[in-house]
C-alpha atoms as a PDB file:
ATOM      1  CA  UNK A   1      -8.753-286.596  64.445  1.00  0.00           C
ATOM      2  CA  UNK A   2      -9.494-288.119  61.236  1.00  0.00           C
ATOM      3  CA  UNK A   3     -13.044-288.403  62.476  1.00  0.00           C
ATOM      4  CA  UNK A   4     -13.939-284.561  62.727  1.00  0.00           C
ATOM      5  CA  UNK A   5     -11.754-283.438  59.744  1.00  0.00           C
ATOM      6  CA  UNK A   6     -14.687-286.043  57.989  1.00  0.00           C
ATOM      7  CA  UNK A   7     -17.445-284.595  59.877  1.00  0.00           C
ATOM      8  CA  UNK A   8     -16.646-280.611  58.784  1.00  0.00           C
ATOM      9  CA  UNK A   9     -16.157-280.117  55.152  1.00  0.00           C
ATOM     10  CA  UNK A  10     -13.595-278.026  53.284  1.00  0.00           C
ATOM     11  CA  UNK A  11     -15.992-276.055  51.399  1.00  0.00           C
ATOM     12  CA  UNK A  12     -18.234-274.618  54.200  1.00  0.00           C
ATOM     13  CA  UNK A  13     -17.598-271.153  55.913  1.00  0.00           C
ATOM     14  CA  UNK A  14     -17.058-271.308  59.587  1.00  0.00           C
ATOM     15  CA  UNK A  15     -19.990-269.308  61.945  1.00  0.00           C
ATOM     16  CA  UNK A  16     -17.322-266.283  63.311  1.00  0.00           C
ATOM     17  CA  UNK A  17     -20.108-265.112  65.727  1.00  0.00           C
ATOM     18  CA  UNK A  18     -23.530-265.031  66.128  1.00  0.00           C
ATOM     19  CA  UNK A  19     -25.253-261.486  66.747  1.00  0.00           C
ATOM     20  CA  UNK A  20     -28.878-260.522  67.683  1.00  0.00           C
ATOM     21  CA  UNK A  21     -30.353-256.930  67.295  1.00  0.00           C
ATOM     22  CA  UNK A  22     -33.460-255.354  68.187  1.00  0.00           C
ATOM     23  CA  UNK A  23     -33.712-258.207  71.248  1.00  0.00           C
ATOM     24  CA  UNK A  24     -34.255-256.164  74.128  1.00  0.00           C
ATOM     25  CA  UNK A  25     -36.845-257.818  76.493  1.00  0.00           C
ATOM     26  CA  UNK A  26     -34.458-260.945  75.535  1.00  0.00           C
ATOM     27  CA  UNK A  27     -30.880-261.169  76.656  1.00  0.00           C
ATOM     28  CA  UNK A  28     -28.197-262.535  73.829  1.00  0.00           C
ATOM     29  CA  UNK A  29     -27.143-264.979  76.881  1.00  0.00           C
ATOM     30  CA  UNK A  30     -30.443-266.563  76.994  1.00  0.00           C
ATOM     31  CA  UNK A  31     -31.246-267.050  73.466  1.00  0.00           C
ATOM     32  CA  UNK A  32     -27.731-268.665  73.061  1.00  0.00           C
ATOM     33  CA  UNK A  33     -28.576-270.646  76.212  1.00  0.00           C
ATOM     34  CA  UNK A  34     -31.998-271.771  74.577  1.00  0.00           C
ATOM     35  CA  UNK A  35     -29.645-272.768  71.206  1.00  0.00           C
ATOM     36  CA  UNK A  36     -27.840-274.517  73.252  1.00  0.00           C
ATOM     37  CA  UNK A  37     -30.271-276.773  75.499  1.00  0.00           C
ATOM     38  CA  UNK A  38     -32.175-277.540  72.036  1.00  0.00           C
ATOM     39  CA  UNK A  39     -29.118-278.696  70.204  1.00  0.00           C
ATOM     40  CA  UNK A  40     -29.141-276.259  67.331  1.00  0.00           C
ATOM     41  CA  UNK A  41     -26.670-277.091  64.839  1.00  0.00           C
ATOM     42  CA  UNK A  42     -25.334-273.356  64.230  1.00  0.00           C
ATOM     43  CA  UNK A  43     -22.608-272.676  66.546  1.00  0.00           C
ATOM     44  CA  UNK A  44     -19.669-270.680  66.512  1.00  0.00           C
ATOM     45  CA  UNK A  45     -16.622-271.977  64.538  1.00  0.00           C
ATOM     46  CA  UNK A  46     -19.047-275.130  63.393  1.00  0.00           C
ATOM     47  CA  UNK A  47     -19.551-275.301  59.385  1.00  0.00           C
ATOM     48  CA  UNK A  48     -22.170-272.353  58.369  1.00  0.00           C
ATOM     49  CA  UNK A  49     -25.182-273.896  56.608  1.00  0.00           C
ATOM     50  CA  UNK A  50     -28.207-271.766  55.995  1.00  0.00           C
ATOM     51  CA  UNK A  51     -31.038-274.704  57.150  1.00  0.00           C
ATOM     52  CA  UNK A  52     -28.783-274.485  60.315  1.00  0.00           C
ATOM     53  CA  UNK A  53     -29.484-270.793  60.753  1.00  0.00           C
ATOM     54  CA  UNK A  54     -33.473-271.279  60.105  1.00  0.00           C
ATOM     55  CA  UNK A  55     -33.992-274.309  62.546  1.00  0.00           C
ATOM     56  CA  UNK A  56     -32.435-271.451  65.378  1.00  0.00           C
ATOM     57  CA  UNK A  57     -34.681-268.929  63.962  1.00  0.00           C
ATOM     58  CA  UNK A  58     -37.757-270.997  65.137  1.00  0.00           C
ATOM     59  CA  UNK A  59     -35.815-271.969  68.451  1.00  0.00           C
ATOM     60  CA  UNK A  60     -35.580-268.313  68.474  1.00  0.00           C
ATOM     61  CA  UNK A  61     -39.312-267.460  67.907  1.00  0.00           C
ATOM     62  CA  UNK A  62     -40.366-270.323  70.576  1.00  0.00           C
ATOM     63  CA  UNK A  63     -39.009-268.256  73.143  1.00  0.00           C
ATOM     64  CA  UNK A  64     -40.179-264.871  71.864  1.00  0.00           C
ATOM     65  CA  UNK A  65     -43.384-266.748  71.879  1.00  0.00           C
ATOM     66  CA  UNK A  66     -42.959-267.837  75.483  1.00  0.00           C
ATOM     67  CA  UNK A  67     -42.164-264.347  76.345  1.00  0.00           C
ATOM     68  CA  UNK A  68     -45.093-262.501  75.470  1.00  0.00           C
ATOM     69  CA  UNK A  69     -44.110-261.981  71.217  1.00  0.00           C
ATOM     70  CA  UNK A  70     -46.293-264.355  69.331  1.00  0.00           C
ATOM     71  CA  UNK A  71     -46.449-262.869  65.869  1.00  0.00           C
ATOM     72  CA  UNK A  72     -42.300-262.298  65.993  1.00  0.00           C
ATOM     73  CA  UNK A  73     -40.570-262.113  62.924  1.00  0.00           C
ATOM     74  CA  UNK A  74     -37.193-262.715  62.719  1.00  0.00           C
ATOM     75  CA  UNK A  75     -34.514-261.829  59.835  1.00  0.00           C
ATOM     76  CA  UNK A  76     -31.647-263.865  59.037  1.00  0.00           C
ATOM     77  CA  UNK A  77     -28.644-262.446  57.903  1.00  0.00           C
ATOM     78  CA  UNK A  78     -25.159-263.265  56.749  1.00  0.00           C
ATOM     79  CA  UNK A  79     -21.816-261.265  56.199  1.00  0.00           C
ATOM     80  CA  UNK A  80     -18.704-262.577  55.422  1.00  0.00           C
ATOM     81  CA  UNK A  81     -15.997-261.118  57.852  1.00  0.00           C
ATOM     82  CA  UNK A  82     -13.024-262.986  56.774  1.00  0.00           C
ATOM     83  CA  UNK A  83     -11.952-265.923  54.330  1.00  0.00           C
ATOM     84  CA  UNK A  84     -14.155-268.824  54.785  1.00  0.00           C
ATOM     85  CA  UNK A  85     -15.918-266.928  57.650  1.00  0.00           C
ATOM     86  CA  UNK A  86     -19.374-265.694  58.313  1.00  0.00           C
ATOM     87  CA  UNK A  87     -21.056-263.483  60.617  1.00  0.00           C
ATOM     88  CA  UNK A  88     -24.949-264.601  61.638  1.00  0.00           C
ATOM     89  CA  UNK A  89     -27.564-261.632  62.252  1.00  0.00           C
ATOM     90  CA  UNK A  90     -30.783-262.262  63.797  1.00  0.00           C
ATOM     91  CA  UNK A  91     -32.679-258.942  63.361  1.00  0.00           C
ATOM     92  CA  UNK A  92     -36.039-259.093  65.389  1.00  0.00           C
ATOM     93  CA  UNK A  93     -38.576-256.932  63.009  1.00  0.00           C
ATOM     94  CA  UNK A  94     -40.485-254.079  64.503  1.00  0.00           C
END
């Protein structure tokens, strides 16, 4: 226990949930899925840190690139939806 109270600092807001809009030849499922099999760092209820959220943006944009989108762009956004707790927006740009 004394481990992970080391590894996630006091200071940082917690990732509440992770949202996508404008994805619609992508499913939410998949890009989580692609997070998740390159071992992004920005996870729900880890320690929000904005480096995190950019290194899934270009996991993000590898797939749209594999899909047929190579000139994606992709907006990162944050609200805070509680105490110490953020909500991440990826907003694919028209």
């Amino acid at each position: 226990m004394l481990f992970a109270s080391c590894l996630f600092s006091q200071d940082l807001a917690l990732v509440r949930s992770i949202k996508f809009e404008n994805f619609k030849k992508v499913p939410p499922a998949e890009i989580l899925d692609r997070l998740k099999e390159r071992e992004t760092r920005l996870r729900v209820e880890w320690p929000y840190q904005p480096q995190y959220a950019e290194e899934a943006r270009d996991t993000i944009a590898e797939l749209l690139r594999e899909k047929g989108r190579p000139d994606a762009r992709i907006e990162i956004a944050t609200k805070a939806v509680a105490p110490r707790r953020v909500e991440v927006r990826f907003k694919l740009l028209k």
